[in-house]
Structure formats: structure tokens, C-alpha cells
PDB file of N, CA and C in Angstrom:
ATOM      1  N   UNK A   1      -3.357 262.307 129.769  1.00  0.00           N
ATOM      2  CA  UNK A   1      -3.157 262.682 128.382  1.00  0.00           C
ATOM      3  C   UNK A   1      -2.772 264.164 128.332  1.00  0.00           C
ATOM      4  N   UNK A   2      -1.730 264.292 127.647  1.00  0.00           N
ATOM      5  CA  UNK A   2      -1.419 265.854 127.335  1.00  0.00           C
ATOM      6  C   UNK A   2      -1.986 266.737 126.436  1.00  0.00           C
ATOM      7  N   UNK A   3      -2.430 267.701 126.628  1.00  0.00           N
ATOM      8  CA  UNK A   3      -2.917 269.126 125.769  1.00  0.00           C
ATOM      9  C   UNK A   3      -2.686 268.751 124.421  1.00  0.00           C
ATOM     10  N   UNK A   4      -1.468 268.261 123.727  1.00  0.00           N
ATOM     11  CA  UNK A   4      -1.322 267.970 122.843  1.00  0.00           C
ATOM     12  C   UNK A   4      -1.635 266.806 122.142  1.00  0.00           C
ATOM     13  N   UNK A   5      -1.683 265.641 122.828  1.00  0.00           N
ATOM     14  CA  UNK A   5      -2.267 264.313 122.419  1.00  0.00           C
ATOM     15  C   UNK A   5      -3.815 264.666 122.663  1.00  0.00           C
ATOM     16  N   UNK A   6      -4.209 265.448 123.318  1.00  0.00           N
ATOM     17  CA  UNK A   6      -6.006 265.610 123.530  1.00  0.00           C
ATOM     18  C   UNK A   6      -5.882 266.612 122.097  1.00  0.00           C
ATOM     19  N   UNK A   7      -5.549 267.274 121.712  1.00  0.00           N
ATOM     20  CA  UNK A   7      -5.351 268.554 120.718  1.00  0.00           C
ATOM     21  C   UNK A   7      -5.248 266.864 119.014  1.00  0.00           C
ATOM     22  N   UNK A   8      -4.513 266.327 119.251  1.00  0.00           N
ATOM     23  CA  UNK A   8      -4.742 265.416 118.047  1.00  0.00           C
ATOM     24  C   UNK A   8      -5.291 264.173 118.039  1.00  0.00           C
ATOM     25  N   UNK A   9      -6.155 263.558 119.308  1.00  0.00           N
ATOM     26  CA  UNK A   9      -7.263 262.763 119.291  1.00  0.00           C
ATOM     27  C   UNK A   9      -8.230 263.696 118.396  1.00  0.00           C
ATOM     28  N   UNK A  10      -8.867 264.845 118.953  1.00  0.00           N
ATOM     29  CA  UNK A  10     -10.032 264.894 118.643  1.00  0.00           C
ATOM     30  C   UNK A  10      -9.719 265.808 117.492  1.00  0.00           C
ATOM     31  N   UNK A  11      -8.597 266.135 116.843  1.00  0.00           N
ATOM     32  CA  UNK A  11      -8.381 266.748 115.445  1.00  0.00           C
ATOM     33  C   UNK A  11      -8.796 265.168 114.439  1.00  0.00           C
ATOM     34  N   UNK A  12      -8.318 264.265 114.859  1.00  0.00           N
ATOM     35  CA  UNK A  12      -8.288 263.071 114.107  1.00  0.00           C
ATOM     36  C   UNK A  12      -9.826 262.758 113.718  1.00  0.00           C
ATOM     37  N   UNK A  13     -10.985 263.389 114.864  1.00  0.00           N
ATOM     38  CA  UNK A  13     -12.225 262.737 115.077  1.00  0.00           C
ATOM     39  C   UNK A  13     -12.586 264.039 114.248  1.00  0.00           C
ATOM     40  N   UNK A  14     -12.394 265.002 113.609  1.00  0.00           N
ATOM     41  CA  UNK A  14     -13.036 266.036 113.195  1.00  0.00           C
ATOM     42  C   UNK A  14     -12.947 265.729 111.641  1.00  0.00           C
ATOM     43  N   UNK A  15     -13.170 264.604 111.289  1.00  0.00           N
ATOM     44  CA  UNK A  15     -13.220 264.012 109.848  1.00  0.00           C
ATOM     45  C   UNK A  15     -14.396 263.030 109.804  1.00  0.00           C
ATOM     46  N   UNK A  16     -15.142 263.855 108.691  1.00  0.00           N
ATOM     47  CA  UNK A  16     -16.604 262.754 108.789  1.00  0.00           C
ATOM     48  C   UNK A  16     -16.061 260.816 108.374  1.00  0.00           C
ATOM     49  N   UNK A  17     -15.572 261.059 107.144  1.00  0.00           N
ATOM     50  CA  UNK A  17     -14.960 259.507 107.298  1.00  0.00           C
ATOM     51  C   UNK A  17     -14.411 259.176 108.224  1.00  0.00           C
ATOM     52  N   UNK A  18     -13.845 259.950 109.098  1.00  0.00           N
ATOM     53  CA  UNK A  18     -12.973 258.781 110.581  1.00  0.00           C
ATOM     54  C   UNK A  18     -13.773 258.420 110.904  1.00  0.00           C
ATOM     55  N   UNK A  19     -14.977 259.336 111.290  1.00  0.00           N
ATOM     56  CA  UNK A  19     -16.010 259.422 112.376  1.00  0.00           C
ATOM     57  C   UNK A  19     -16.680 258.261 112.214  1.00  0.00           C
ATOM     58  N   UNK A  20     -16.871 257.693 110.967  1.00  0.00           N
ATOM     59  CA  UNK A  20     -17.447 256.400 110.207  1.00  0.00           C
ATOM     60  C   UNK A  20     -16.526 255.132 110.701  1.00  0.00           C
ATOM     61  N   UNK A  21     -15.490 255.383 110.436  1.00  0.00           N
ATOM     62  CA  UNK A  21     -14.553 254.424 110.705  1.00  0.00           C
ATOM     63  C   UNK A  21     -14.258 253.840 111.927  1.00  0.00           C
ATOM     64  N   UNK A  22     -14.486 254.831 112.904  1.00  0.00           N
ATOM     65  CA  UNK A  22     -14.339 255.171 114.266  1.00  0.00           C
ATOM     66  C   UNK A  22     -15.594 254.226 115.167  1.00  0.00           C
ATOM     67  N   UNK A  23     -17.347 254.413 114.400  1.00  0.00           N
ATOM     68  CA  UNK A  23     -18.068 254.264 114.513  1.00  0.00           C
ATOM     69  C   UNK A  23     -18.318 252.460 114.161  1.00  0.00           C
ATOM     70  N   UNK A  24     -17.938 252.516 112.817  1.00  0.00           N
ATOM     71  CA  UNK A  24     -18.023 250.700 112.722  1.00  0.00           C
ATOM     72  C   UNK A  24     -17.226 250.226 113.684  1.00  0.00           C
ATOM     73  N   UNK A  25     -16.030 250.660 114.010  1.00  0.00           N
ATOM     74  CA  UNK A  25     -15.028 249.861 114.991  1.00  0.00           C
ATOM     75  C   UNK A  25     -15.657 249.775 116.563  1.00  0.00           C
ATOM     76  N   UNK A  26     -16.453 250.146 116.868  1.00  0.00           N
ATOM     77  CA  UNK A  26     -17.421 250.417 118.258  1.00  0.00           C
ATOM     78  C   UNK A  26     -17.146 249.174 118.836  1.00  0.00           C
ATOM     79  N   UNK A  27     -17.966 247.998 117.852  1.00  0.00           N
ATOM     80  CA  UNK A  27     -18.554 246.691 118.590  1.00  0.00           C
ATOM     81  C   UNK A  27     -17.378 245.872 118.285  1.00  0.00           C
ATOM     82  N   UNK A  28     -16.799 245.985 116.721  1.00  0.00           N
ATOM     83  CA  UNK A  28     -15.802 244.895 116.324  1.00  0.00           C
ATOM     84  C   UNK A  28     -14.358 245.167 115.289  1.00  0.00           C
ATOM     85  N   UNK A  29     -13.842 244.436 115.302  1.00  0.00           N
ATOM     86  CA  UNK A  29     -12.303 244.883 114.516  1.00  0.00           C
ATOM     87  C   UNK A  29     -13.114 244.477 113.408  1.00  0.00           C
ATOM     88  N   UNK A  30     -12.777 245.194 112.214  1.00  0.00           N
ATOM     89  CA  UNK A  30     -12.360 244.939 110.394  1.00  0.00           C
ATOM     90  C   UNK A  30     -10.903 245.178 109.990  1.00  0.00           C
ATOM     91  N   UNK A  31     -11.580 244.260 108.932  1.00  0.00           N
ATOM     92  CA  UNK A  31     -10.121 244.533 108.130  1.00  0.00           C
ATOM     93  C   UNK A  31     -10.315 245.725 107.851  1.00  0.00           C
ATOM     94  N   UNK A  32      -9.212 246.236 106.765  1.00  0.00           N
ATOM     95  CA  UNK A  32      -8.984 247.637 106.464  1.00  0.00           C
ATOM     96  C   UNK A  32     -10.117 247.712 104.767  1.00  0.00           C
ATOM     97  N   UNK A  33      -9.624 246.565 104.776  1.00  0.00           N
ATOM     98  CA  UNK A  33     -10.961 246.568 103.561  1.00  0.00           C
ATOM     99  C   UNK A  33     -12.775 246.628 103.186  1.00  0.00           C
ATOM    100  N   UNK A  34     -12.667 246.773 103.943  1.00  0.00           N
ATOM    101  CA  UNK A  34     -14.184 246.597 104.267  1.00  0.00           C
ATOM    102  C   UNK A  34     -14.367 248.084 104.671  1.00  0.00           C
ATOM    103  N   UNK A  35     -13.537 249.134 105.031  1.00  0.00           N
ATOM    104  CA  UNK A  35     -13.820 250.277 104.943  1.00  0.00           C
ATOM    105  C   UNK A  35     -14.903 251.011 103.562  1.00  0.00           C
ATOM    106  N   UNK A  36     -14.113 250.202 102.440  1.00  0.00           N
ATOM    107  CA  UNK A  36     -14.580 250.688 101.030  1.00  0.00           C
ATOM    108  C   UNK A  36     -15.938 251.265 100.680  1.00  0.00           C
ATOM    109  N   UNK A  37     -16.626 250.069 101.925  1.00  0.00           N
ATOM    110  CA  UNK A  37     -18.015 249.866 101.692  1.00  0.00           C
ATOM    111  C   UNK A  37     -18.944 251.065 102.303  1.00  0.00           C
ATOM    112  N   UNK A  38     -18.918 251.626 103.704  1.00  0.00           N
ATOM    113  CA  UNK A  38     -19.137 253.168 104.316  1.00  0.00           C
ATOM    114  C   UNK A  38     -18.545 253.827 104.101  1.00  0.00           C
ATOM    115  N   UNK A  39     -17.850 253.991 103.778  1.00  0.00           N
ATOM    116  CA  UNK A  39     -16.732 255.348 103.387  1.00  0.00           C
ATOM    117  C   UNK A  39     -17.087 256.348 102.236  1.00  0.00           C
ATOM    118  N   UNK A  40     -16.944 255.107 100.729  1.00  0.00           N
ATOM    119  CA  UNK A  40     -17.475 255.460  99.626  1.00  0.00           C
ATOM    120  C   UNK A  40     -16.348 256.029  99.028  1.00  0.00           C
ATOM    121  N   UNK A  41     -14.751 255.447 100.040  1.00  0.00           N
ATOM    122  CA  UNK A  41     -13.522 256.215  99.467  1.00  0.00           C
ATOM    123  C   UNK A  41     -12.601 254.639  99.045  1.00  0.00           C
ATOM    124  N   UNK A  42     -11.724 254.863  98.258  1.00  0.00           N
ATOM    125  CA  UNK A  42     -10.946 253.721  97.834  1.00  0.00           C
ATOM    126  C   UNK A  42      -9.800 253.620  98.914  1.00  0.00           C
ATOM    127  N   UNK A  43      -9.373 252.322  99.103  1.00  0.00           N
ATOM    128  CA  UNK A  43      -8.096 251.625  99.416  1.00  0.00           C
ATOM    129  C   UNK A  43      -7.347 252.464  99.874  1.00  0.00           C
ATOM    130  N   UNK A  44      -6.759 253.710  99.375  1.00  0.00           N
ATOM    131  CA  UNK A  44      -5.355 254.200  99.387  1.00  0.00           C
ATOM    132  C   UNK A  44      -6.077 255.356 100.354  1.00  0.00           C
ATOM    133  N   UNK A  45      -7.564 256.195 100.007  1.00  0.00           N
ATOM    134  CA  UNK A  45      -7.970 257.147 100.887  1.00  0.00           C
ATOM    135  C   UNK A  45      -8.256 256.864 102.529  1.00  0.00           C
ATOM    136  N   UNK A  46      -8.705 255.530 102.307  1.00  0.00           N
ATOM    137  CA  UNK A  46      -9.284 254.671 103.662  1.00  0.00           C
ATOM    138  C   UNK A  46      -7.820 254.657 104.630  1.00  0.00           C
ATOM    139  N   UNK A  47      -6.802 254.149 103.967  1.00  0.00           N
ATOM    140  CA  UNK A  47      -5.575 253.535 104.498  1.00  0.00           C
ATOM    141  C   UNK A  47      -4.916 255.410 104.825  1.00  0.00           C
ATOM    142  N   UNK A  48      -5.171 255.711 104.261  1.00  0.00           N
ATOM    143  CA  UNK A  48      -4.815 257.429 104.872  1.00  0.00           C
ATOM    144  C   UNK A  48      -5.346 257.857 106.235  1.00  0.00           C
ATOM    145  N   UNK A  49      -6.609 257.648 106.420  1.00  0.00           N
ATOM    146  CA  UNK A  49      -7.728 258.070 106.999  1.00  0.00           C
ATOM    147  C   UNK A  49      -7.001 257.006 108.670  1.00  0.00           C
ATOM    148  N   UNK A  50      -6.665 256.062 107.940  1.00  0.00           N
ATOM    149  CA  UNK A  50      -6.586 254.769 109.339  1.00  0.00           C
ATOM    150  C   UNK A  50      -5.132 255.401 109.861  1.00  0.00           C
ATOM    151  N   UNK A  51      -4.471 255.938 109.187  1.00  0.00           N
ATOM    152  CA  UNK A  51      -2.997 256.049 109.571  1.00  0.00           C
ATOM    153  C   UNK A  51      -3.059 257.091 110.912  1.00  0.00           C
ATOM    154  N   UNK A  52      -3.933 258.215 110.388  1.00  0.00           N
ATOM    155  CA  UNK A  52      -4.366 259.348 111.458  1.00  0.00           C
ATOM    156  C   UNK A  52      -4.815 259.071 112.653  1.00  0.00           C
ATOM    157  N   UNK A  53      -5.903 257.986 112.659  1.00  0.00           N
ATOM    158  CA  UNK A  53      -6.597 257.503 113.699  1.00  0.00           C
ATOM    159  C   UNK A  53      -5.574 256.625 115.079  1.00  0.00           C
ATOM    160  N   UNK A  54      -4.827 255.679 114.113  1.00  0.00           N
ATOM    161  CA  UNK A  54      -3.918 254.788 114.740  1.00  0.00           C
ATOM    162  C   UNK A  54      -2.993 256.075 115.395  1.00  0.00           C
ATOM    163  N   UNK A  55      -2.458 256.831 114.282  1.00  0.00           N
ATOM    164  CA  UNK A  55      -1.029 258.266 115.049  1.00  0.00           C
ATOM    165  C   UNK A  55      -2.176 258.789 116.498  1.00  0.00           C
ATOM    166  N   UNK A  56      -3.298 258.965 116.293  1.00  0.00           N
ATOM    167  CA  UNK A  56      -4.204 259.945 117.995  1.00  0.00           C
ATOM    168  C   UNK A  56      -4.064 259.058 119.028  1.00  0.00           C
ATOM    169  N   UNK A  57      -3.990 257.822 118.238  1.00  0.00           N
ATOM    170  CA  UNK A  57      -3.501 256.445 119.397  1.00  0.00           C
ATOM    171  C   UNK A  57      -5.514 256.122 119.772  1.00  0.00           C
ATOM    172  N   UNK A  58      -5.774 256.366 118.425  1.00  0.00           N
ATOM    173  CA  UNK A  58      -7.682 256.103 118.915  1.00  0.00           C
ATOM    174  C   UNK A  58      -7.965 254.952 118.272  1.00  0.00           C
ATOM    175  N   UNK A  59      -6.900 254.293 117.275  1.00  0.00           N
ATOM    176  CA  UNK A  59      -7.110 252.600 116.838  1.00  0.00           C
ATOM    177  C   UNK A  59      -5.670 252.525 117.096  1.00  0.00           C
ATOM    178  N   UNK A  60      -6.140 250.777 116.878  1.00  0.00           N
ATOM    179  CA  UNK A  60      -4.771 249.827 117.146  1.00  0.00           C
ATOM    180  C   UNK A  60      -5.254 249.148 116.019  1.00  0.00           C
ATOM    181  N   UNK A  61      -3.913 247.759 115.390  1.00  0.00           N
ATOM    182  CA  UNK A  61      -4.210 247.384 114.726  1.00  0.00           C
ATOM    183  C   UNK A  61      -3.167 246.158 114.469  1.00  0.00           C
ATOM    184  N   UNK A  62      -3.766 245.162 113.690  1.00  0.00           N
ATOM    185  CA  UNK A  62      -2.418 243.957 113.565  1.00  0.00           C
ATOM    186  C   UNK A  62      -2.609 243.290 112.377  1.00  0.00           C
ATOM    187  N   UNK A  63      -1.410 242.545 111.959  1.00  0.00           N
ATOM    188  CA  UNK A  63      -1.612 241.796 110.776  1.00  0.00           C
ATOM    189  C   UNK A  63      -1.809 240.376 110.627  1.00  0.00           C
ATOM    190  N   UNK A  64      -2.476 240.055 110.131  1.00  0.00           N
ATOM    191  CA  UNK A  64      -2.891 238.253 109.631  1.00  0.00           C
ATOM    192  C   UNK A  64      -2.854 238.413 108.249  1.00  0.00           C
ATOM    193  N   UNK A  65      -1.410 237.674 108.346  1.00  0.00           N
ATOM    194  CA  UNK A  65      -1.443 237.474 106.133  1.00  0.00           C
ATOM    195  C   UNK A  65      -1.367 238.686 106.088  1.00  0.00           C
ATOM    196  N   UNK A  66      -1.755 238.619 104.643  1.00  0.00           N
ATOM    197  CA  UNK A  66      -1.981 240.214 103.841  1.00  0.00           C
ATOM    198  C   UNK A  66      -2.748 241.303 104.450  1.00  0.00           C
ATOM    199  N   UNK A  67      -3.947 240.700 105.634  1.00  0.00           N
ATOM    200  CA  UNK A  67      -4.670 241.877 105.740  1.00  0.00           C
ATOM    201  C   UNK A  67      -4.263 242.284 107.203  1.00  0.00           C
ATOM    202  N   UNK A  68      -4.860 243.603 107.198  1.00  0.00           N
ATOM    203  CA  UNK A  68      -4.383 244.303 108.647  1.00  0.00           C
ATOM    204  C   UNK A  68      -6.162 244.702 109.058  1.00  0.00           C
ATOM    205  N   UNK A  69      -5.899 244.160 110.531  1.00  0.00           N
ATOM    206  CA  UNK A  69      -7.433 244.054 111.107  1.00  0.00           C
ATOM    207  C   UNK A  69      -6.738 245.790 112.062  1.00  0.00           C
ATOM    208  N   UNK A  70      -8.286 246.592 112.118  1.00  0.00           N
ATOM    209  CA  UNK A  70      -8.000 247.369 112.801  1.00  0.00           C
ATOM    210  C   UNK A  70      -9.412 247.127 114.258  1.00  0.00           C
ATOM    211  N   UNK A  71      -8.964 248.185 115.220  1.00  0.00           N
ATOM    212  CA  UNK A  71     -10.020 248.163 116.527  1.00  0.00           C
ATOM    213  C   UNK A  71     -10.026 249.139 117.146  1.00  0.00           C
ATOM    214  N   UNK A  72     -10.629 249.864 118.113  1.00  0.00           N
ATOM    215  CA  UNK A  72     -10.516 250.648 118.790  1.00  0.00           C
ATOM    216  C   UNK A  72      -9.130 250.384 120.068  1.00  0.00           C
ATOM    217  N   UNK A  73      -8.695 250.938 120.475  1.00  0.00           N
ATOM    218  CA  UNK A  73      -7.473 251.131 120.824  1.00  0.00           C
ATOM    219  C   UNK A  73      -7.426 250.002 122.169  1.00  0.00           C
ATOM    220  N   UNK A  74      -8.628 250.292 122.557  1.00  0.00           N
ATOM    221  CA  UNK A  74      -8.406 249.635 123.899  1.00  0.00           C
ATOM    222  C   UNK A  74     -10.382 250.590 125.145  1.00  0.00           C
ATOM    223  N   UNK A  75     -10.295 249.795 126.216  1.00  0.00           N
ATOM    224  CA  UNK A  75     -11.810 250.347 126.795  1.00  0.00           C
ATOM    225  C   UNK A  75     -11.748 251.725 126.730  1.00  0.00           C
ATOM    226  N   UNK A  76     -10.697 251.959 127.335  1.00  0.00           N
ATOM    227  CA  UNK A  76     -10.577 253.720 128.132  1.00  0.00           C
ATOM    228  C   UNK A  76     -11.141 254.535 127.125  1.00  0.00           C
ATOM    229  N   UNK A  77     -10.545 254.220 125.615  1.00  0.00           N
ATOM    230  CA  UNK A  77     -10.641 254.951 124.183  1.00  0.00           C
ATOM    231  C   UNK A  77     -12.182 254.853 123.774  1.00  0.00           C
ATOM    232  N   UNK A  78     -12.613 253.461 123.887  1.00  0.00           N
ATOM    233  CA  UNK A  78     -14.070 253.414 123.509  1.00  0.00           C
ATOM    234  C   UNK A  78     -14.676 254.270 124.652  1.00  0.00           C
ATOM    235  N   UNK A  79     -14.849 254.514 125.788  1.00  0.00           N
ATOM    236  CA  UNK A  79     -15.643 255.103 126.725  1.00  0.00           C
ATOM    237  C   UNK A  79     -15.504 256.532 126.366  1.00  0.00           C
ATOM    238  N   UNK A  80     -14.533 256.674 126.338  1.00  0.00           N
ATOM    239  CA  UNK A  80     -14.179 258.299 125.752  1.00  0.00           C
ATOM    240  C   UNK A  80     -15.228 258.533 124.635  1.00  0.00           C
ATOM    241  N   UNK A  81     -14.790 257.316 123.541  1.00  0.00           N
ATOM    242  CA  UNK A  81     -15.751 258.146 122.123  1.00  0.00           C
ATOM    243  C   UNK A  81     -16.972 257.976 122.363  1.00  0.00           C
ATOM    244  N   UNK A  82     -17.474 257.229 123.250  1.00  0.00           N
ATOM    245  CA  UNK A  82     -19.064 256.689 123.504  1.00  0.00           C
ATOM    246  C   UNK A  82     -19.286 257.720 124.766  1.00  0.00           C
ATOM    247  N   UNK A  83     -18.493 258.433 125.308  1.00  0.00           N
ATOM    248  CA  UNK A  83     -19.019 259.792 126.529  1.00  0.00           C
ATOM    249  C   UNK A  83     -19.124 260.731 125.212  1.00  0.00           C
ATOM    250  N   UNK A  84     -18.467 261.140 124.167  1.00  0.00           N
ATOM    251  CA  UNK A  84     -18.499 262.020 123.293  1.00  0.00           C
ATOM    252  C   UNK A  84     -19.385 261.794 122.348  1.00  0.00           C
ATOM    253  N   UNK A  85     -20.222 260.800 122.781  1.00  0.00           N
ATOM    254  CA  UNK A  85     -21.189 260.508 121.005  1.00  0.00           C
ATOM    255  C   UNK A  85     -21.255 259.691 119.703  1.00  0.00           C
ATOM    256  N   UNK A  86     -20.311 259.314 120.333  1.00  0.00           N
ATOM    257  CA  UNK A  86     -19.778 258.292 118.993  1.00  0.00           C
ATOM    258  C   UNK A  86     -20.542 257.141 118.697  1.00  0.00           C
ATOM    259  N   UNK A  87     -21.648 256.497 118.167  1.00  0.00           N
ATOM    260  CA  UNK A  87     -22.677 255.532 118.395  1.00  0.00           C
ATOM    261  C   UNK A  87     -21.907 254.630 117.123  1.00  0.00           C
ATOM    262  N   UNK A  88     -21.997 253.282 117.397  1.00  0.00           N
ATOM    263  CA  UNK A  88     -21.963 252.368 116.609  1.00  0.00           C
ATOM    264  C   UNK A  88     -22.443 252.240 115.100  1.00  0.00           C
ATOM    265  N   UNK A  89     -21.890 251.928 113.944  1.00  0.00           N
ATOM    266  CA  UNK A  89     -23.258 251.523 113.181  1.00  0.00           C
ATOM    267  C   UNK A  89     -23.093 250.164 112.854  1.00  0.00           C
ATOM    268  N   UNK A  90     -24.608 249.633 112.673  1.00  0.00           N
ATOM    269  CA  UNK A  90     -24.726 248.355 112.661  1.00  0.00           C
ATOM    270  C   UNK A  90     -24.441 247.706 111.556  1.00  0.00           C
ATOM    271  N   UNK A  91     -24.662 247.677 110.390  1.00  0.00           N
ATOM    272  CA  UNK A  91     -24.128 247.343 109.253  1.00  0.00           C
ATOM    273  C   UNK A  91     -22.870 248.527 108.199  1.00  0.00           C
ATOM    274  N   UNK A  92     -21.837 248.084 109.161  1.00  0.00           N
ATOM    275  CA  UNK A  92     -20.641 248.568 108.254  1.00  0.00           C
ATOM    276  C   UNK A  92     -20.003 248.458 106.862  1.00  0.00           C
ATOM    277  N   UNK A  93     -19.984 246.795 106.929  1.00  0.00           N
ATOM    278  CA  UNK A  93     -19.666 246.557 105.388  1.00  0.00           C
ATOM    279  C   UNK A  93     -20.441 245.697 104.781  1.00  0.00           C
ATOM    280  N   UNK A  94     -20.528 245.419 103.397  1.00  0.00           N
ATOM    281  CA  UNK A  94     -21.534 244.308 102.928  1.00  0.00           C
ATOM    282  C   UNK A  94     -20.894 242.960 103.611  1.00  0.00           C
ATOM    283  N   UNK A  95     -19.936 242.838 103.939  1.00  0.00           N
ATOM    284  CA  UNK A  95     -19.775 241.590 103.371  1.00  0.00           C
ATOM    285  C   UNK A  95     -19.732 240.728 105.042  1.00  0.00           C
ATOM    286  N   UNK A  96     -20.015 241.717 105.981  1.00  0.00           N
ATOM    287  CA  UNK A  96     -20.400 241.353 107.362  1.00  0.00           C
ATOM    288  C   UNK A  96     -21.471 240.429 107.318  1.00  0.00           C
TER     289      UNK A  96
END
């Protein structure tokens, strides 16, 4: 990884909502909707927040139908955020 892709991973992680976002995605993919619920930000702020994460290349993400499921990128990415601290949380959205 280059100076510069390490320079905007962890700019991306220096946002308490990513850090949330970042954190539910640990164990399992969500939709993008279910952000609403930890965040405490609407639709359009969440979908901002995901765009950043996906550009550090620290989520991936795909579509079924209307909704777009997001995940952590892949192992290498989770080991990284879990050597850096990044702990899971267990109840992300209600509707889990």
C-alpha cells in the first residue's frame, strides 16, 4: 500500500460515524439502510459516509434489487482494522 492510499484509509477511519459503520461491518454485510439506526444520521448522510469508506478501498459493496449490501473489503482489511482497534458492535440495527 502506498503513503498515499495508507494517508486515505485511515483519513476515512478518522470519522466517528465511519468508525460505527466500519465497526457493525466486522462480523456481517448490511444493507446501506440499516445504517440509520447507529449512526443517528439519515439516508443521504450515511450514503456519503459509505462512499468515503468504499474510495480508502476499506468496504466493498454490491447490489440486490434496490438495495446495496455493504462489507468489509476483504480479510487483509478486517485484520488491519481489528490490529488497530476496531471491535465489532453487536447490535447494529433494530431490525437485525
Amino acid at each position: 500500500m502506498l503513503m498515499k492510499d495508507k494517508a486515505k484509509f485511515f483519513k476515512a477511519l478518522g470519522d466517528e460515524t465511519r468508525l460505527k459503520i466500519v465497526a457493525c461491518l466486522m462480523d456481517h454485510e448490511h444493507c446501506a439502510c440499516e445504517f440509520t439506526d447507529i449512526t443517528d444520521k439519515d439516508q443521504t448522510t450515511n450514503s456519503r459516509h459509505l462512499k468515503v469508506l468504499v474510495e480508502a478501498e476499506i468496504l466493498d459493496y454490491r447490489k440486490e434489487g434496490r438495495n446495496i449490501i455493504y462489507r468489509i473489503k476483504n480479510d487483509e482489511v478486517k485484520v488491519i482494522l481489528q490490529n488497530i482497534g476496531i471491535e465489532r458492535i453487536d447490535t447494529c440495527c433494530k431490525g437485525c
